[in-house]
Protein backbone atom coordinates (compact mmCIF):
# COMPACT_ATOMS: atom_id res chain seq x y z
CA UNK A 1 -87.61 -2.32 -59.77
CA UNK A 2 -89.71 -5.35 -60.84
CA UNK A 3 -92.76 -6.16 -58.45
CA UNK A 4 -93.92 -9.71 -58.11
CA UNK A 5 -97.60 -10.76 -57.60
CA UNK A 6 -97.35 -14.70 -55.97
CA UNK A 7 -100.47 -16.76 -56.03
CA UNK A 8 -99.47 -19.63 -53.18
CA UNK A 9 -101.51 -22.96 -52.78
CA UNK A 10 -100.59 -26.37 -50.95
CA UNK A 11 -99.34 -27.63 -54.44
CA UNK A 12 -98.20 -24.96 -56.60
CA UNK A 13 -97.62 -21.63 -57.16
CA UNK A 14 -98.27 -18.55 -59.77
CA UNK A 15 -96.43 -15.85 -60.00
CA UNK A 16 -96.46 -12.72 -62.34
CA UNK A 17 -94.06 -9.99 -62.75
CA UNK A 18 -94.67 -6.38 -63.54
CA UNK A 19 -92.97 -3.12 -63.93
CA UNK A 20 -93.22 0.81 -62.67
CA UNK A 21 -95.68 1.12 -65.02
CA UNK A 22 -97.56 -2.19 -64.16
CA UNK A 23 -96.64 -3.17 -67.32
CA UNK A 24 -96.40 -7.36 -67.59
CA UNK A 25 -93.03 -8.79 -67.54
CA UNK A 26 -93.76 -12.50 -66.94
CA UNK A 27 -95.66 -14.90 -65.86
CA UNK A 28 -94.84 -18.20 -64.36
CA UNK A 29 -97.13 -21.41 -62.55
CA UNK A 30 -94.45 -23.50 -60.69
CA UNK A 31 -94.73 -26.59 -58.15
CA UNK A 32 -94.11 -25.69 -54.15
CA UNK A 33 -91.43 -28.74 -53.87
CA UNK A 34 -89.62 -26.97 -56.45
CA UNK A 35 -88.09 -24.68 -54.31
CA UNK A 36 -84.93 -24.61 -56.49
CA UNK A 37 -86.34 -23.42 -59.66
CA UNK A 38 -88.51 -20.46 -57.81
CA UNK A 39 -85.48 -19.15 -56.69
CA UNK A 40 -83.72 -19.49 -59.45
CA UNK A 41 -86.73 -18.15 -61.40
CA UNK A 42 -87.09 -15.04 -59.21
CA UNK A 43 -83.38 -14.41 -59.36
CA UNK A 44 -83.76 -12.98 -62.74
CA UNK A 45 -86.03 -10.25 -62.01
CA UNK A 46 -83.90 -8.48 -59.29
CA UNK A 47 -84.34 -6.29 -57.74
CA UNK A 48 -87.98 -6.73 -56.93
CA UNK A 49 -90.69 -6.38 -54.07
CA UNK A 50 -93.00 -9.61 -53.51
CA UNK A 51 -96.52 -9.93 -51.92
CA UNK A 52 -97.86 -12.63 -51.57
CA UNK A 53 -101.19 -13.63 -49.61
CA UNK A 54 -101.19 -14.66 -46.08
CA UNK A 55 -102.49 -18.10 -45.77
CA UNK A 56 -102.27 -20.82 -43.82
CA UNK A 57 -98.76 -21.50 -45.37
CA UNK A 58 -97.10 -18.55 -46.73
CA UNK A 59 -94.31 -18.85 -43.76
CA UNK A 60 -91.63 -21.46 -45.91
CA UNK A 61 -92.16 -19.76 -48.91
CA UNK A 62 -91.58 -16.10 -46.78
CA UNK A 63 -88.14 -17.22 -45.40
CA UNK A 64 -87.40 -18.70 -49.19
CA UNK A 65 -87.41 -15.33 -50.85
CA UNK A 66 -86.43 -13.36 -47.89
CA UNK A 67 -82.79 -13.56 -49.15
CA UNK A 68 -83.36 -12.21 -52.20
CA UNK A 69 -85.90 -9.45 -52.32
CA UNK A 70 -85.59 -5.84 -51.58
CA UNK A 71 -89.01 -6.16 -49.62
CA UNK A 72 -91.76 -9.05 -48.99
CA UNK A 73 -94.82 -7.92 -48.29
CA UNK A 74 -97.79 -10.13 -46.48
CA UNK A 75 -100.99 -8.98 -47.87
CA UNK A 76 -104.50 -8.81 -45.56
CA UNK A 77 -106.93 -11.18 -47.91
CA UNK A 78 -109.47 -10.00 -45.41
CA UNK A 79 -109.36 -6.52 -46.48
CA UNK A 80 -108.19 -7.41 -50.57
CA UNK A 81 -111.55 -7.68 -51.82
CA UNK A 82 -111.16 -6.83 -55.32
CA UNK A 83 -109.71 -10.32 -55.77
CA UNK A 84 -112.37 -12.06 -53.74
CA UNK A 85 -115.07 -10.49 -55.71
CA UNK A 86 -113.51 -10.57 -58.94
CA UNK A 87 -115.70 -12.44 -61.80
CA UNK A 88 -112.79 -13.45 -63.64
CA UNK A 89 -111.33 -15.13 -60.61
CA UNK A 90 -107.81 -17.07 -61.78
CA UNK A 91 -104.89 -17.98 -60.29
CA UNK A 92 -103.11 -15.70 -63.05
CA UNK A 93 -105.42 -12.95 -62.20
CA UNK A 94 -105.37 -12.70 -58.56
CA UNK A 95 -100.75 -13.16 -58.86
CA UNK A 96 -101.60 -10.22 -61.65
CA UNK A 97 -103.89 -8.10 -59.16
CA UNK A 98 -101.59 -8.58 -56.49
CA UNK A 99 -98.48 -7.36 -58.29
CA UNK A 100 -100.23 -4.24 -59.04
CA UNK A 101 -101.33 -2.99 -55.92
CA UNK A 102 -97.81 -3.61 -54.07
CA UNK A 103 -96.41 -1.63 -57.60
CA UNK A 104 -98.84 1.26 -56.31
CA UNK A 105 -98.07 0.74 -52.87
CA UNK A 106 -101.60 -0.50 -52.20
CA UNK A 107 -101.42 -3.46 -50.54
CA UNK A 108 -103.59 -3.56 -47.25
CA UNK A 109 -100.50 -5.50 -45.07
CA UNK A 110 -101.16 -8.35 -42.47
CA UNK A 111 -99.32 -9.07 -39.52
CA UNK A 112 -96.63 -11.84 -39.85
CA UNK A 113 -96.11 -13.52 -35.93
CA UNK A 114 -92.55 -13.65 -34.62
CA UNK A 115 -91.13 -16.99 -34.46
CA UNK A 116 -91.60 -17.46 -30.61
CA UNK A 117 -95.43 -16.26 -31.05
CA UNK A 118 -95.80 -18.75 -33.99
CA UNK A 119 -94.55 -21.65 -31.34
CA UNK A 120 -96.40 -20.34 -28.87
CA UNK A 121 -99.70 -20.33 -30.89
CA UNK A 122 -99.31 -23.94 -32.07
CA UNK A 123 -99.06 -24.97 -28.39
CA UNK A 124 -102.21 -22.66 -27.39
CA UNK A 125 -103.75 -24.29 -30.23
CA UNK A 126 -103.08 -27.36 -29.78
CA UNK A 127 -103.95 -27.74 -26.45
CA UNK A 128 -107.67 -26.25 -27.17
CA UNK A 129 -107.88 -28.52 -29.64
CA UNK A 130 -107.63 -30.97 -26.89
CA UNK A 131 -110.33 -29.11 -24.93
CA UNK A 132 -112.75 -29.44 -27.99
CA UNK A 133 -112.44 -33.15 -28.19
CA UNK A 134 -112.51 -33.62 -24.27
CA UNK A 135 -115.88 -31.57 -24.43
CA UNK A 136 -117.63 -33.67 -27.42
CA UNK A 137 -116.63 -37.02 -25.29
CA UNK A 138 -118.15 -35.51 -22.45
CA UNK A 139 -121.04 -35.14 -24.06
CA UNK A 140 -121.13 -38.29 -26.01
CA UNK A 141 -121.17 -40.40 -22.53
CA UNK A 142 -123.84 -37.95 -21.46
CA UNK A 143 -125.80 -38.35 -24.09
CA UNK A 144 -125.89 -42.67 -23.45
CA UNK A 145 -126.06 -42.04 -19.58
CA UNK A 146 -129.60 -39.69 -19.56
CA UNK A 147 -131.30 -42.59 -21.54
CA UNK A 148 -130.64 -44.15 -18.28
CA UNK A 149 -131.44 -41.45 -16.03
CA UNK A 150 -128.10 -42.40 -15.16
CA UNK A 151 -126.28 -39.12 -15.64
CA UNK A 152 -125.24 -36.61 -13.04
CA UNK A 153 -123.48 -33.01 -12.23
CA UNK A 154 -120.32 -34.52 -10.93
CA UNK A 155 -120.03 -37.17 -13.41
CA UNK A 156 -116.35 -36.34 -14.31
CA UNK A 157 -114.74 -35.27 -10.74
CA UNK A 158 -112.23 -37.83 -9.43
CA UNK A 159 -114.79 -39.69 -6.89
CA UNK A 160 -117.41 -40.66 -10.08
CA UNK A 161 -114.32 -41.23 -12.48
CA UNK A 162 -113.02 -44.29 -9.93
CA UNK A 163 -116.73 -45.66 -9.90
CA UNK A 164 -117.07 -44.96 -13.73
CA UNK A 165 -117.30 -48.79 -14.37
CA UNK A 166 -120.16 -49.12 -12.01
CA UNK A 167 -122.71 -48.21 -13.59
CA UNK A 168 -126.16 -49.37 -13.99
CA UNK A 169 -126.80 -52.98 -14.85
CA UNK A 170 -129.31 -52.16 -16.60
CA UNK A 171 -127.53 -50.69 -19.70
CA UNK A 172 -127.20 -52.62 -23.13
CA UNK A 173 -123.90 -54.71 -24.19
CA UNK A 174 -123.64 -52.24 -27.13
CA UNK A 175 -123.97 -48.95 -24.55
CA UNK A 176 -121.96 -50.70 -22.58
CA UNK A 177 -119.20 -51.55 -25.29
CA UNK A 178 -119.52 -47.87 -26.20
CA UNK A 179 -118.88 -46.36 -22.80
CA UNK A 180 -115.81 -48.19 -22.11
CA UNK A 181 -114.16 -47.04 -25.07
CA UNK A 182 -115.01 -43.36 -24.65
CA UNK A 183 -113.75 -43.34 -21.43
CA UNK A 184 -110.88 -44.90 -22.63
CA UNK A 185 -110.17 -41.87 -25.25
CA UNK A 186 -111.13 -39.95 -22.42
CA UNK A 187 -108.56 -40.69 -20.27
CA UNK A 188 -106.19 -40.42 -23.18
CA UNK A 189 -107.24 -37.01 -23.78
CA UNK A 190 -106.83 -36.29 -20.43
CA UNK A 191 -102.80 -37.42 -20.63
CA UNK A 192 -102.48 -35.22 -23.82
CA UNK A 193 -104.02 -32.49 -21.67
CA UNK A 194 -101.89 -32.75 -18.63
CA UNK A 195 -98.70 -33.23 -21.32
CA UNK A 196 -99.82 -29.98 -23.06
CA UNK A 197 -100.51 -27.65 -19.94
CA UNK A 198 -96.72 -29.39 -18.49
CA UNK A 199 -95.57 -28.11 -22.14
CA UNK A 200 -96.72 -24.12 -21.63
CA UNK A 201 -95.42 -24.16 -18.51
CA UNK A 202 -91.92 -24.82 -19.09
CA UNK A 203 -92.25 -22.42 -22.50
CA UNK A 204 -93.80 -19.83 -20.83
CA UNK A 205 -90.65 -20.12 -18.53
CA UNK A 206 -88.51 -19.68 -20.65
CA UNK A 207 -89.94 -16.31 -22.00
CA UNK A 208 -88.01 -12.97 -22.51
CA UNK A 209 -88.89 -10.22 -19.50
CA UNK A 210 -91.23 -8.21 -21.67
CA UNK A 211 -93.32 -11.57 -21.80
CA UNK A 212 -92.68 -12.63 -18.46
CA UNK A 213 -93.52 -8.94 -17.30
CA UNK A 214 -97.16 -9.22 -19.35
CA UNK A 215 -97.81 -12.48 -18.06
CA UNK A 216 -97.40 -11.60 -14.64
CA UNK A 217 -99.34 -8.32 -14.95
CA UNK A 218 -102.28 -10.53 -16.66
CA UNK A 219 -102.49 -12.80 -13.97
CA UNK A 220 -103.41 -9.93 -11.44
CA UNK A 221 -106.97 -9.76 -12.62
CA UNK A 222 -109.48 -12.39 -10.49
CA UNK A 223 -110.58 -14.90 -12.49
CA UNK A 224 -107.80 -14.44 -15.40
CA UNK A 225 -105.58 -17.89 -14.83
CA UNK A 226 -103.14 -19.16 -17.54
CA UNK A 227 -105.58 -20.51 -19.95
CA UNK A 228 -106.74 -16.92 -20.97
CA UNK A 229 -102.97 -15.41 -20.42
CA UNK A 230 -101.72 -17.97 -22.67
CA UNK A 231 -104.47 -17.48 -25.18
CA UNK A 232 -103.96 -13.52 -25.33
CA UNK A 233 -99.96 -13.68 -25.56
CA UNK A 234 -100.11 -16.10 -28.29
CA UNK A 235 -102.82 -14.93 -29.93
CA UNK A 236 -103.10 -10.89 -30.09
CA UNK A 237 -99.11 -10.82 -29.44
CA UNK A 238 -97.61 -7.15 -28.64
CA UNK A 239 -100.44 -4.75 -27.77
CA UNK A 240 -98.13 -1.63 -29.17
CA UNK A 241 -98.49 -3.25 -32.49
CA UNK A 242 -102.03 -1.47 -32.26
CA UNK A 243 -103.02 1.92 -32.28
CA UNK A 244 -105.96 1.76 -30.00
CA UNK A 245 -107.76 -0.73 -27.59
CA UNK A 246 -110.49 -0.32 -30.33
CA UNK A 247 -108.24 -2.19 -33.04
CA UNK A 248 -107.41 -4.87 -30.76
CA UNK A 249 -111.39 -5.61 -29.74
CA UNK A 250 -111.74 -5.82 -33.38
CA UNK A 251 -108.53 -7.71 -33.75
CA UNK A 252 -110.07 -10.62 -31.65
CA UNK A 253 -113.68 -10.22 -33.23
CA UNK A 254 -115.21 -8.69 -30.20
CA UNK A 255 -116.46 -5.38 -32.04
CA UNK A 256 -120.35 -4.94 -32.52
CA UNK A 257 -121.25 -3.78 -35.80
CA UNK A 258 -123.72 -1.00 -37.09
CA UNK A 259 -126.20 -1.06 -39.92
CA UNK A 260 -127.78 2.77 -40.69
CA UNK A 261 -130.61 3.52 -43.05
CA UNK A 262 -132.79 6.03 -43.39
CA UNK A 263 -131.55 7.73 -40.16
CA UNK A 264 -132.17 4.63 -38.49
CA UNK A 265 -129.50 2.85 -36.57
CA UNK A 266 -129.62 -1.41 -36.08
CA UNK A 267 -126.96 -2.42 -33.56
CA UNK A 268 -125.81 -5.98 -34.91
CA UNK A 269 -123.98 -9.03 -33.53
CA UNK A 270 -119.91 -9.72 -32.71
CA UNK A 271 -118.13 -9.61 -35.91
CA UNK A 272 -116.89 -12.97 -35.10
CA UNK A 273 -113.22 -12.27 -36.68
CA UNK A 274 -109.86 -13.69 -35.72
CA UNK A 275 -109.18 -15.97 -33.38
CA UNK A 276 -112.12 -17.91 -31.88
CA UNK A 277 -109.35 -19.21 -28.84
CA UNK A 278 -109.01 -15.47 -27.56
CA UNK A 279 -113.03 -15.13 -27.69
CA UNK A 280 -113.51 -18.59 -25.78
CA UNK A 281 -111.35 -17.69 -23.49
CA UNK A 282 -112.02 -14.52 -22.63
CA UNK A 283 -115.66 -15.68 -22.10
CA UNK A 284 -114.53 -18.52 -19.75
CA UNK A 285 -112.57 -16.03 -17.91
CA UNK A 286 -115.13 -13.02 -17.81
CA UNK A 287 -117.71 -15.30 -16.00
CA UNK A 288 -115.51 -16.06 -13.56
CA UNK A 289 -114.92 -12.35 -12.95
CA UNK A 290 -118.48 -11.58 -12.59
CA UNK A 291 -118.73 -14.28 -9.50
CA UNK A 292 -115.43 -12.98 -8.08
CA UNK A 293 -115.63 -9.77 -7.60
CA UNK A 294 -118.88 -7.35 -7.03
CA UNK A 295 -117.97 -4.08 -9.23
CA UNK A 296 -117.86 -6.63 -12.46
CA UNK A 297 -121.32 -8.78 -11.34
CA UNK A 298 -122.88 -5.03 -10.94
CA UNK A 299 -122.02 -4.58 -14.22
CA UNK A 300 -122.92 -7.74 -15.33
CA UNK A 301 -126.39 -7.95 -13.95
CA UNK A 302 -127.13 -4.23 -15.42
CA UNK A 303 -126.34 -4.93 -18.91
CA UNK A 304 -127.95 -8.91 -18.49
CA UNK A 305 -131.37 -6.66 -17.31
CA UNK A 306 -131.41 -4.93 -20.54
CA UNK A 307 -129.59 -7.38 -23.28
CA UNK A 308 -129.74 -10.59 -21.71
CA UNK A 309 -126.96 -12.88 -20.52
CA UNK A 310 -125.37 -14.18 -23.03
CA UNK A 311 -124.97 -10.40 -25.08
CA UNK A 312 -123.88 -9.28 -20.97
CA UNK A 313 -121.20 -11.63 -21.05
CA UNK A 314 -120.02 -10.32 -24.57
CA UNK A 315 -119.85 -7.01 -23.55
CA UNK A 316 -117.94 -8.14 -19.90
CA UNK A 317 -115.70 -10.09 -22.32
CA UNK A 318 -114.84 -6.66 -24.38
CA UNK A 319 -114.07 -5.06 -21.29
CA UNK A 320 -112.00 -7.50 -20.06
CA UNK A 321 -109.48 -7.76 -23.06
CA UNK A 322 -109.52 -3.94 -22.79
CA UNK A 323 -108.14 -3.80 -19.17
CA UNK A 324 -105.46 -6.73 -19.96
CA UNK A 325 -104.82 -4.30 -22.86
CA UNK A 326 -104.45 -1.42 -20.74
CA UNK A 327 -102.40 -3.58 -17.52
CA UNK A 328 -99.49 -4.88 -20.87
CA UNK A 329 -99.43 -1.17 -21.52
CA UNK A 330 -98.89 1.28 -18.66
CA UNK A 331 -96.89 -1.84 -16.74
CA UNK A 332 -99.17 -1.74 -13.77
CA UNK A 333 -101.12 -4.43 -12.13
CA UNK A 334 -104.74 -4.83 -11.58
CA UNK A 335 -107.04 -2.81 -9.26
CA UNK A 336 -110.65 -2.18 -9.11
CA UNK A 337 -109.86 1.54 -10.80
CA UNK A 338 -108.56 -0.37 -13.80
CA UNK A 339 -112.42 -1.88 -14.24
């Protein structure tokens, strides 16, 4: 059994071979669009295991050597330190380090998305993507409006939007040049959005029952609505992949962190890993749960007394994801118990 270390970039990719003994077979540096000579190159070594890093684009490369290894693993580079840290840092030495550890079994492994939760994410994605540039035009025409004194609360609801055009005289013919073509993108955003949110609908109707089931379950809790079902299905996937609620909080990022020395113990921030979507919008969702219904604003305002809002709303957030955990799991819907 030969076991295959793969270095992957956009461009090109390294790959070293070694044996039982982690003994060096061969070494090869190869371009990506020469997807005929990698196969042809890994043919010779068969059988073999591969590991290979997963990036942002180890998925064609994945379904290229499926067909001919005994095993591909994805490897965590989160948790594979010893190449991030390494001083001698090379594309030969990281494929070398790699096929190592899988030849001792040591590979920490990531999770590779089904192909229905890869769609699913680059739809979730996408449309947040949207939401980001919505919210920095926003601001933009804020920004010009308050040197006005022009701005105001309902600026964006339908009844300003039709009167957008009016606005004070008294701005310059560059402001005023300015304004109409952000509102412009604007309302070009606002199309994309509309297209995107018709989009999830019609996938998230066409979802197996296990899906359906979760999403329906989801939407049970006040204040979760699609944006945070959509984000959590797409995002954290099937719950029973994880072994606690604890591994899916720090799955999303959500987990504080601990520093002890000398017998003292520092409580420290969010860890801030994986996906930022899940944490926004857990948060969006969490403070609508806290004006909706009284056990969670109780909670809320006790935690806000001692930590302050914004470490309150963390902490309401954590909950949260831990009762949508626990509604996917046991297949019952929400009630003030499950809080």
């Amino acid at each position: 059994m030969h076991f295959i270390g793969t270095d992957l970039h956009k461009k090109t990719i390294t790959m070293h071979v070694v044996d039982q003994a982690r003994r060096t077979v061969a070494a090869q540096r190869l371009d990506c669009s020469d997807t005929e000579g990698i196969t042809t190159w890994l043919a010779q070594f068969r059988p073999f295991q591969l590991v290979v890093e997963a990036t942002a684009s180890y998925e064609w490369f994945v379904q290229l050597v499926e067909p001919l290894a005994e095993r591909v693993v994805l490897a965590h580079p989160g948790k594979l330190r010893v190449i991030a840290e390494s001083t001698r840092k090379s594309d030969q030495v990281d494929a070398k380090v790699l096929a190592e550890f899988l030849a001792l079994d040591m590979i920490p492994p990531a999770y590779r998305p089904t192909p229905r939760q890869r769609a699913h994410r680059r739809r979730v994605r996408y449309r947040y993507s949207l939401v980001c540039r919505m919210t920095a035009l926003k601001n933009r025409i804020r920004r010009i409006l308050s040197d006005y004194n022009a701005d105001c609360p309902d600026l964006f609801s339908r009844r300003a939007r039709l009167a957008k055009r009016q606005m004070p005289s008294k701005l310059s013919a560059t402001d005023q040049w300015v304004l109409e073509q952000l509102w412009l993108e604007y309302d070009f955003q606002q199309e994309r959005m509309t297209a995107a949110d018709q989009g999830l609908r019609e996938f998230a109707a066409s979802a197996p029952v296990p899906e359906a089931q979760a999403r329906a379950l989801l939407r049970t809790i006040p204040g979760v609505g699609e944006v945070t079902v959509e984000a959590f299905l797409s995002e954290i996937g099937d719950v029973r992949r994880f072994g606690s609620q604890k591994q899916v909080v720090a799955y999303a990022g959500l987990a504080p962190g601990q520093r002890e020395s000398a017998g003292k113990t520092k409580e420290l921030g969010i860890s801030h890993r994986g996906s930022r979507i899940v944490r926004w919008a857990l948060n969006q969702a969490s403070w609508q749960l806290v004006r909706r219904d009284l056990r969670w604003r109780r909670i809320f305002e006790g935690l806000a007394k001692r930590r302050g809002k914004k470490k309150a709303i963390t902490a309401i957030s954590r909950r949260l994801l831990c009762v949508m955990v626990s509604l996917v799991v046991s297949g019952q819907g929400y009630h003030l118990a499950a809080a």
